[in-house]
Protein backbone atom coordinates (compact mmCIF):
# COMPACT_ATOMS: atom_id res chain seq x y z
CA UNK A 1 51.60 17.90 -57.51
CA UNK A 2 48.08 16.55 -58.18
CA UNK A 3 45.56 18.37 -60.50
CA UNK A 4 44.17 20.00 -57.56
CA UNK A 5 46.47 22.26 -55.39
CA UNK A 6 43.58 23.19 -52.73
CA UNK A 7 43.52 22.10 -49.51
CA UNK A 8 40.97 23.61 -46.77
CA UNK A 9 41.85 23.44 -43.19
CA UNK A 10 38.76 22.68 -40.77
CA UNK A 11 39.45 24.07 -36.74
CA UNK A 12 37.96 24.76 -34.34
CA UNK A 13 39.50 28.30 -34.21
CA UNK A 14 42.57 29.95 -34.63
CA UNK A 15 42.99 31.24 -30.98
CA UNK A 16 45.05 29.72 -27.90
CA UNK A 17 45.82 26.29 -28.18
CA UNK A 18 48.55 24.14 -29.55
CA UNK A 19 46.20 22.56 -32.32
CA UNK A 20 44.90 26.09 -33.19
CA UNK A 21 49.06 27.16 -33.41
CA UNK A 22 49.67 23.92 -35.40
CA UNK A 23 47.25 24.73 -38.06
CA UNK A 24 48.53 27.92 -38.49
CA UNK A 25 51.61 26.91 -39.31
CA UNK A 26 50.56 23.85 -41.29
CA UNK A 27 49.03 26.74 -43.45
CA UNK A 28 52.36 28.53 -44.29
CA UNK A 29 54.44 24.93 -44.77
CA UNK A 30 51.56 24.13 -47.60
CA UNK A 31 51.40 27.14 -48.92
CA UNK A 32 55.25 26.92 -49.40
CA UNK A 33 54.82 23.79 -50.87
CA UNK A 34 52.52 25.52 -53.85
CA UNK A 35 49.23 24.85 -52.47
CA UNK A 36 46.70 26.94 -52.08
CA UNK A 37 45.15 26.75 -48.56
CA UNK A 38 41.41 27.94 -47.45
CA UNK A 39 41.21 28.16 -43.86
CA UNK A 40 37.79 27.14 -41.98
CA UNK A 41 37.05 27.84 -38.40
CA UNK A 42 34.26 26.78 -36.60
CA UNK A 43 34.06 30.04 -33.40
CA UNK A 44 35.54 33.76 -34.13
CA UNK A 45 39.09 33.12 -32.06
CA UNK A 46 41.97 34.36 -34.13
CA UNK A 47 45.12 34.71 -32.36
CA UNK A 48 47.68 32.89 -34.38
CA UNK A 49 49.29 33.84 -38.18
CA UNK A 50 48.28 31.52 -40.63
CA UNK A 51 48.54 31.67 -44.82
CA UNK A 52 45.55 31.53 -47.21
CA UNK A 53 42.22 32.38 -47.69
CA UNK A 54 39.78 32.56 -44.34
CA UNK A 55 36.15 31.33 -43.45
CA UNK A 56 35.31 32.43 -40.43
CA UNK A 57 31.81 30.78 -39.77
CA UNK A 58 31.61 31.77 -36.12
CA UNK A 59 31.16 35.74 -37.60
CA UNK A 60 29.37 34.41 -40.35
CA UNK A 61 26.62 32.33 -38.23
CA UNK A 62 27.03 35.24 -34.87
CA UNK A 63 23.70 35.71 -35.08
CA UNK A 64 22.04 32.34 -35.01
CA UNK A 65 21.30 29.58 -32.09
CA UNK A 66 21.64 26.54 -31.17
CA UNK A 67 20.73 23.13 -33.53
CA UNK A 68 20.12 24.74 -36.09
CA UNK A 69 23.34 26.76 -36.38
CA UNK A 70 25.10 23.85 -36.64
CA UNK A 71 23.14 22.52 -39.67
CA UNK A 72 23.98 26.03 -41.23
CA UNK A 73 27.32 26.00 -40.90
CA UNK A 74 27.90 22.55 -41.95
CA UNK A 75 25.84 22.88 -44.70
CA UNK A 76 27.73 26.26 -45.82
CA UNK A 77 31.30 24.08 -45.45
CA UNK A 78 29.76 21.43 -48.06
CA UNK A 79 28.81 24.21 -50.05
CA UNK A 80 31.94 26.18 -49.91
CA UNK A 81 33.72 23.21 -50.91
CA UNK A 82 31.89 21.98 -54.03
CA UNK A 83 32.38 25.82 -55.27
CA UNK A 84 35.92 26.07 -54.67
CA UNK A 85 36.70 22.50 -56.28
CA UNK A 86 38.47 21.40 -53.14
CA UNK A 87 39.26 17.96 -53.09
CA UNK A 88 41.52 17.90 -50.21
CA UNK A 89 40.46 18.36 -46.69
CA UNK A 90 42.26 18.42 -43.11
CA UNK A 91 40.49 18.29 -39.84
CA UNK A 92 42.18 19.62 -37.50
CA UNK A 93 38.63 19.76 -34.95
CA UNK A 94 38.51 17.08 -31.85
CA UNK A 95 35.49 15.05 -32.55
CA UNK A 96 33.80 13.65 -29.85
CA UNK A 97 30.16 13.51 -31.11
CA UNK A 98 29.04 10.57 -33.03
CA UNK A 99 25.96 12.30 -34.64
CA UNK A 100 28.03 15.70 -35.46
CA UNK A 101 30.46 13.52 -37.06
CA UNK A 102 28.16 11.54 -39.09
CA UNK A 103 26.69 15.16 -40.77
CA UNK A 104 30.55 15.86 -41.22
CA UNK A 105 31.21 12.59 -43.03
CA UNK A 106 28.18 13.75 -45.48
CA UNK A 107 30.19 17.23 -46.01
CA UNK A 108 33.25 15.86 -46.75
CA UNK A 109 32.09 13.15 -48.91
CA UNK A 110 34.23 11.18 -51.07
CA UNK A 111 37.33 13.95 -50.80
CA UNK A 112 40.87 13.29 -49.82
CA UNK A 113 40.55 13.26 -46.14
CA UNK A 114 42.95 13.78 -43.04
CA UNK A 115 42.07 13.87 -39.40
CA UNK A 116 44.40 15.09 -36.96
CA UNK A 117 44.70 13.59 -33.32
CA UNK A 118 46.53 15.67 -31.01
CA UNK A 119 46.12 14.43 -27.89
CA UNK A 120 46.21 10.82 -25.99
CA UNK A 121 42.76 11.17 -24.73
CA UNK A 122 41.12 9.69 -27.46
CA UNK A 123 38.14 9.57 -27.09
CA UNK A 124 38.09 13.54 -27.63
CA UNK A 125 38.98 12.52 -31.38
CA UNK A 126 36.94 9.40 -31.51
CA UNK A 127 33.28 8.86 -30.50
CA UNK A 128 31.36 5.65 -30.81
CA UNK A 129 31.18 4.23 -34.47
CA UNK A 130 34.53 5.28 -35.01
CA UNK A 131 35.13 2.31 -37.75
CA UNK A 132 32.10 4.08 -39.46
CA UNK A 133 33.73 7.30 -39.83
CA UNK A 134 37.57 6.41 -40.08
CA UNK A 135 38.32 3.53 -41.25
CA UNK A 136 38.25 4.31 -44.79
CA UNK A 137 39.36 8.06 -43.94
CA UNK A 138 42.55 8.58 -46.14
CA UNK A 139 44.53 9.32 -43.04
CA UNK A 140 44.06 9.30 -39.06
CA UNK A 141 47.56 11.62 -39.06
CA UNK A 142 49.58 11.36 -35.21
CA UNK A 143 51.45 14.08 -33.81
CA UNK A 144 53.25 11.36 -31.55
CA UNK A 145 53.99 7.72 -32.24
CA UNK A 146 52.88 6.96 -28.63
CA UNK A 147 49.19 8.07 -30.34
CA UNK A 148 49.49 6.52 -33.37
CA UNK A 149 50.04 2.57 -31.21
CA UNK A 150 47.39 3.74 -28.51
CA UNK A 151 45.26 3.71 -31.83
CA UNK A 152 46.40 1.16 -33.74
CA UNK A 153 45.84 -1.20 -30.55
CA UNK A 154 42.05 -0.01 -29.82
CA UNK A 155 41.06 0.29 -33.19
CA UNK A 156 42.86 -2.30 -35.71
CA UNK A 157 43.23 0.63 -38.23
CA UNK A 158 45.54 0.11 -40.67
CA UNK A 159 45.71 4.07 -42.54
CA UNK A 160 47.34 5.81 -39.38
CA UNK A 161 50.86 7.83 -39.40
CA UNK A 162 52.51 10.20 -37.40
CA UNK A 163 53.63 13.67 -38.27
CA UNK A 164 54.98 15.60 -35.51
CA UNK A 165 54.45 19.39 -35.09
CA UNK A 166 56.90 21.84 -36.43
CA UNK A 167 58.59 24.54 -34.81
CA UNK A 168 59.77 27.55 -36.04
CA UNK A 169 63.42 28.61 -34.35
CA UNK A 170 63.82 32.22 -33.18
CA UNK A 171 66.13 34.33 -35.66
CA UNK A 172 67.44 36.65 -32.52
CA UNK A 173 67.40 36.78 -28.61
CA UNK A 174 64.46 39.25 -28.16
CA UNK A 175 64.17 41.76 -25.41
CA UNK A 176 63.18 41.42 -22.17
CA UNK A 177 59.35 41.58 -21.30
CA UNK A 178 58.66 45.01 -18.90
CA UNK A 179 55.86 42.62 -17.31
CA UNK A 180 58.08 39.76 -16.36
CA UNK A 181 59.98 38.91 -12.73
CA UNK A 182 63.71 39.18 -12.43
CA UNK A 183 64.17 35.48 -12.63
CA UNK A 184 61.12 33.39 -13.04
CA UNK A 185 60.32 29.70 -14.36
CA UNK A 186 57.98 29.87 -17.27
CA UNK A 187 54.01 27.83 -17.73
CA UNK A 188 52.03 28.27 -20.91
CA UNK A 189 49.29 27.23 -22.50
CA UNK A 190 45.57 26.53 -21.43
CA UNK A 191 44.45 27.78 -18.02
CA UNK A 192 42.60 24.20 -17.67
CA UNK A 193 43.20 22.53 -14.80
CA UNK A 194 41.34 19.10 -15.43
CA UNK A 195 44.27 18.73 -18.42
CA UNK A 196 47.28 20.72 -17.31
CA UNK A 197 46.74 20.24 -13.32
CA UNK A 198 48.26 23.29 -11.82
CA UNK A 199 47.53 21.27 -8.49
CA UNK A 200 50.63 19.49 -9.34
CA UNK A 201 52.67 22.68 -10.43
CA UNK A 202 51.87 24.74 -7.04
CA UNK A 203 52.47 22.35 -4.93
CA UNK A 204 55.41 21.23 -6.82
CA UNK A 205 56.80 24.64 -6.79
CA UNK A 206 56.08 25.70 -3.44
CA UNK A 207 58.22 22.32 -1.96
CA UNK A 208 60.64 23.31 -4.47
CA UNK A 209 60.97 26.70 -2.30
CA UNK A 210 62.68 28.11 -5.05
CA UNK A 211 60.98 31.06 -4.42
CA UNK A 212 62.91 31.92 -0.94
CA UNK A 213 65.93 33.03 -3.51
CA UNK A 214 63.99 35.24 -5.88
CA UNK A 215 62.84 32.55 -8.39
CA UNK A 216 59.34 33.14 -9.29
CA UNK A 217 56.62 31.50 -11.47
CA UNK A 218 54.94 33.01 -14.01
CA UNK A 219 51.94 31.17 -15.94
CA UNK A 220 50.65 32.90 -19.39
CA UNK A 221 47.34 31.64 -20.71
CA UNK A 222 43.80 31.73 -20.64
CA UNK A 223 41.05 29.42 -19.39
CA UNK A 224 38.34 28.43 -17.48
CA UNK A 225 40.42 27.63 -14.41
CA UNK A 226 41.67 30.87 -13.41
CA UNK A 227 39.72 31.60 -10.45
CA UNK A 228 40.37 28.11 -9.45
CA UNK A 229 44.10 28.90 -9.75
CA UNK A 230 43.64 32.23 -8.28
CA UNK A 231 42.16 30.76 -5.11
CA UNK A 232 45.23 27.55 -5.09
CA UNK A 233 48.16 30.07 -5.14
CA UNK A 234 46.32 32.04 -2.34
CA UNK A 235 46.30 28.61 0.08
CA UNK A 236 49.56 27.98 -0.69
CA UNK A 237 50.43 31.36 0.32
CA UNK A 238 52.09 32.32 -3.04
CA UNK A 239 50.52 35.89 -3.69
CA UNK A 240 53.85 37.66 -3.84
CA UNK A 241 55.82 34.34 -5.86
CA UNK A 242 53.43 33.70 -8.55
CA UNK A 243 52.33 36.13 -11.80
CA UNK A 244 49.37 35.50 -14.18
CA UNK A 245 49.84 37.08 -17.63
CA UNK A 246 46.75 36.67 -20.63
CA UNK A 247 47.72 34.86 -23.00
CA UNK A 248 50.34 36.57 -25.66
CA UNK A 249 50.58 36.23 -28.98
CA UNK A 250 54.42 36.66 -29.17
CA UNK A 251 55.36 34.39 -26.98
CA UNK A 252 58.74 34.10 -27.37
CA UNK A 253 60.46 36.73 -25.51
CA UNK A 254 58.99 35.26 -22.46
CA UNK A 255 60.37 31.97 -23.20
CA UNK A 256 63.85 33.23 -23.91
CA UNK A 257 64.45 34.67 -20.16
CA UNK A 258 62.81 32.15 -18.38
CA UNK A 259 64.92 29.94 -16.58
CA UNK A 260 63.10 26.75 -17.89
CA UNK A 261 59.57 26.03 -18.36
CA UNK A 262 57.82 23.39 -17.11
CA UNK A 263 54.81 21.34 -17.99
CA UNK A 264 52.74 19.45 -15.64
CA UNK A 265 50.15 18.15 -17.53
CA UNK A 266 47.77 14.98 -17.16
CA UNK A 267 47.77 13.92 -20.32
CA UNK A 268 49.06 15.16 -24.22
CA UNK A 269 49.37 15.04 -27.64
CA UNK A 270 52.91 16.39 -28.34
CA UNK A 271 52.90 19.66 -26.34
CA UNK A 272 53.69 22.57 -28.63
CA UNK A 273 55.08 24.67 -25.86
CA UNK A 274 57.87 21.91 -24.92
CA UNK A 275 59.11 21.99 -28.74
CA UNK A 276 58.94 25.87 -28.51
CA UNK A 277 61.11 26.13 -25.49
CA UNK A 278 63.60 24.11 -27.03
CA UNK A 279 63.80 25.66 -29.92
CA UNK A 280 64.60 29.09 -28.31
CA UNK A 281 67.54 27.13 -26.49
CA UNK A 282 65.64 26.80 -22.84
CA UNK A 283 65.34 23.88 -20.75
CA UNK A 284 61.99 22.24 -19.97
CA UNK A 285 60.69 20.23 -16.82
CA UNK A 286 58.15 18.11 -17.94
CA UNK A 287 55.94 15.11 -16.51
CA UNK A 288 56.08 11.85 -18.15
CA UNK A 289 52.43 12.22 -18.78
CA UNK A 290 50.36 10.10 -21.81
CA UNK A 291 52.13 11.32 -24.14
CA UNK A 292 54.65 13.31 -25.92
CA UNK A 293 56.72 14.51 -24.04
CA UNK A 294 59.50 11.50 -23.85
CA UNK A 295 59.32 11.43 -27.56
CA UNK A 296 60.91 15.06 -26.93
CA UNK A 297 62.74 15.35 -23.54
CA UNK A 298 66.08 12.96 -22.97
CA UNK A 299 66.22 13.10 -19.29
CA UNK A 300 69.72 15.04 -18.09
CA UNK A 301 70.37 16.43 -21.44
CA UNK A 302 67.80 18.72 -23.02
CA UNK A 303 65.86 18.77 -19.74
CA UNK A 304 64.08 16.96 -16.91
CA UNK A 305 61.89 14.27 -17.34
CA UNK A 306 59.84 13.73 -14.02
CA UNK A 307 57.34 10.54 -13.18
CA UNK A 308 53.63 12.07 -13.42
CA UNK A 309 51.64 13.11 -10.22
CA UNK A 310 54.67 13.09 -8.22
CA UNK A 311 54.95 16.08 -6.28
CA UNK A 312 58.10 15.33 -4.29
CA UNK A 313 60.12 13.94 -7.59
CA UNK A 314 58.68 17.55 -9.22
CA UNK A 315 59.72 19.43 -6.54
CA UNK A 316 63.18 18.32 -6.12
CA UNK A 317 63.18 18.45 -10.18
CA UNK A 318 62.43 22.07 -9.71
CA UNK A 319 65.19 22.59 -6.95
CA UNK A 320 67.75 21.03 -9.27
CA UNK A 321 67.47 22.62 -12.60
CA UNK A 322 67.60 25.97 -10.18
CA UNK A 323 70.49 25.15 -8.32
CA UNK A 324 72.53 22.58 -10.41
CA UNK A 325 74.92 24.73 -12.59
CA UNK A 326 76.43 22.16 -14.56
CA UNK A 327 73.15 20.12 -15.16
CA UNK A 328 71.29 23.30 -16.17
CA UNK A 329 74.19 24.11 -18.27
CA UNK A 330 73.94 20.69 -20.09
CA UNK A 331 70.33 21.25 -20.55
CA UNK A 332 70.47 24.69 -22.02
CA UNK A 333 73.58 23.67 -24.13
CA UNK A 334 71.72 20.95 -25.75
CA UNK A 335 68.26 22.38 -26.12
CA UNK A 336 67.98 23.68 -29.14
CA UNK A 337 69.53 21.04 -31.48
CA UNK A 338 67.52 18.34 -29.62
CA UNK A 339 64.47 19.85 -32.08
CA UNK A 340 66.25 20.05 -35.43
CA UNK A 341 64.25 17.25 -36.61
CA UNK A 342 61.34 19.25 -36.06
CA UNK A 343 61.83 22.31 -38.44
CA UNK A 344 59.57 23.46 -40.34
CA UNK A 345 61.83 22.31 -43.84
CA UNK A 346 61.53 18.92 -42.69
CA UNK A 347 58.33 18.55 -41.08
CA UNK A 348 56.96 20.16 -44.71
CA UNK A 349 58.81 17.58 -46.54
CA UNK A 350 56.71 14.59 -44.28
CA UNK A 351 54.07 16.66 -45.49
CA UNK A 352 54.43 16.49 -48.98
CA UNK A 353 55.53 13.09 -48.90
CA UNK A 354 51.74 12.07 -47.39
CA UNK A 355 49.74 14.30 -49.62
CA UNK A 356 51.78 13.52 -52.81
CA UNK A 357 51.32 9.54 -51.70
CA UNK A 358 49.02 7.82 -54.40
C-alpha cells in the first residue's frame, strides 16, 4: 500500500445511471482493499450505496448560479483535497468541455490521476485538446476493451487499460414485486431515448406480438423521454401491454421474475444492467450496439445477441426467447456463471493491481 491510503471519487452524482452505480461500488471494493475513500459529487442525486466519506457540492453550492458556481465548486474540490492530503483521484464525470476541463486539470494538479470512460461515444469523455489533458493522465481506465482500441486508434495514447464493472450476485431469490405483470420482459435504465432508443424496443416488441399470450413489458427508469415514450406506446396501441415503473433502488427483485431483459440501446460503455441480469441467473436480449455488450453476451448461450436497428431480427429475437423452451432454458442455465469473471473479488484485485502499479 502506498504512504497515502486516500482516494476521492469525483461524479457527477450518485443517482440513476450505470456510472453513478459503478462508483458506488468502486467505493466499497476500495474501501475493502484498506483505503479510505472520500466521495465527491457534482448535483444532490443520491440513489445508490456507496462507502466513505461524502461531499455533496450540489447541497453545498444549492444556492448559487450559474458561472460562477462552477468556479466555487471547483475551487472548494482543490481545496478539499490539499486539506485532506489526497493524492489519489478518480473521475468518474463525462467530460465534454474543453475549458471546464482545463480548470479541472488545475484542481487536480500533479496527483495520481484516473479517468473513467464508460461509454463508446467519446467524445462525451473527450473534448478538443484532449492530448493536453490526458496524455500524461496516470490512467484513461476502459470499462470495455472495444473502448480502450476505439481510443487507442483516435488518440495514439499509450496509458489506457480496461477494467470492467463489477457485479455483485444476489445471495437469495427475492419476492415477487406487488407492482409487476404476471409475466413480463424487463427494460432498465435511463428513460433517454436519443441513447437507449425505445423506438427500436416498441416496435420490436409489438412485431414480436408477444403480448397476444400475456407477455408484457415493463420499463423502470427515469428520464427526459418519458412523455415521448408515453405518446410511442399509445401509437402503437400498447396502453394495456406496456408498464412504466420510477426508477427503484432495489432493483433486483424485478430482474429475478422477468422473463429476460432486453437492451436496445444505440450505443454503450459496458451496460451495467446486462451484467446485473446475468448475475441474478436471467437471460438478456441485447443489440450489438458500440459497445459492450458482445464482450458480455455469447449468442445462444447466456442470451441473444441481435444486429443493431433491426427491428424484424429484434422482433423475432423477442418471439424466440418467449417461445423456445430449450433455447431459453440454455440461456437461463448458463447466465449466471457467464459473469464470474466479473465479481466484485476479482474486479477489486484488477483494482489493486493498477493503483499499487509504480
Amino acid at each position: 500500500m502506498k504512504n497515502n491510503n486516500k482516494i476521492a471519487i469525483v461524479s457527477a452524482s450518485l443517482g440513476v445511471g450505470g456510472a453513478e452505480r459503478f462508483a458506488g461500488l468502486l467505493s466499497f471494493m476500495l474501501h475493502d482493499l484498506g483505503y479510505e475513500i472520500h466521495h465527491i459529487i457534482i448535483s444532490d442525486e443520491i440513489d445508490f450505496e456507496y462507502q466513505g466519506t461524502l461531499v455533496n457540492l450540489g447541497k453545498l453550492f444549492a444556492n448559487e448560479k450559474g458561472f460562477f458556481r462552477a468556479v466555487k465548486k471547483g475551487k472548494y474540490i482543490a481545496n478539499y483535497l490539499f486539506e485532506n492530503d489526497i493524492q489519489v483521484v478518480i473521475d468518474n464525470r463525462s467530460r465534454p468541455v474543453f475549458i471546464r476541463e482545463v480548470f479541472t486539470k488545475w484542481i487536480y494538479g500533479k496527483r495520481r490521476t484516473y479517468f473513467m470512460v464508460h461509454s463508446a461515444k467519446l467524445d462525451m469523455y473527450f473534448s478538443k485538446g484532449a492530448n493536453y489533458l490526458y496524455k500524461k493522465a496516470t490512467k484513461l481506465v476502459c470499462v470495455s476493451k472495444a473502448i480502450e482500441d476505439k481510443i487507442c486508434q483516435k488518440f495514439n495514447f499509450k496509458n489506457t487499460t480496461t477494467i470492467y464493472n463489477p457485479i455483485i450476485f444476489p445471495e437469495s431469490l427475492a419476492p415477487k414485486p406487488s407492482n409487476t405483470p404476471e409475466n413480463y420482459i424487463l427494460f432498465f435504465g435511463r428513460l433517454e431515448e436519443e441513447i437507449k432508443n425505445f423506438t427500436l424496443l416498441l416496435t420490436a416488441f409489438s412485431q414480436s406480438k408477444v403480448y397476444e399470450t400475456g407477455i408484457h413489458l415493463l420499463l423502470i427508469g427515469e428520464g427526459s423521454s418519458k412523455d415521448f415514450i408515453i405518446a410511442k406506446i399509445k401509437e402503437l396501441q400498447l396502453e394495456g401491454f406496456v408498464t412504466m415503473l420510477p426508477f427503484q433502488n432495489n432493483i433486483t427483485p424485478y430482474i429475478q421474475h422477468a422473463k429476460y431483459t432486453i437492451l436496445t440501446s444505440r450505443f454503450e460503455g459496458f451496460p451495467m444492467s446486462v451484467v446485473e441480469s446475468l448475475a441474478a441467473g436471467i437471460p438478456v436480449i441485447s443489440v450489438d450496439c458500440e459497445t459492450g455488450p458482445k464482450e458480455i453476451i455469447q449468442n445462444n448461450y447466456n442470451g441473444l445477441l441481435v444486429q443493431n436497428y433491426d427491428e424484424k431480427a429484434l422482433s423475432e429475437a423477442i418471439h424466440n426467447l418467449i417461445f423456445d423452451e430449450n433455447l431459453y432454458r440454455i440461456c437461463k442455465n448458463n447466465a449466471q456463471k457467464s459473469v464470474e469473471h466479473l465479481s466484485l473479488t476479482t474486479i477489486a484485485r484488477h483494482w489493486k493491481n493498477l493503483l499499487e502499479a509504480k
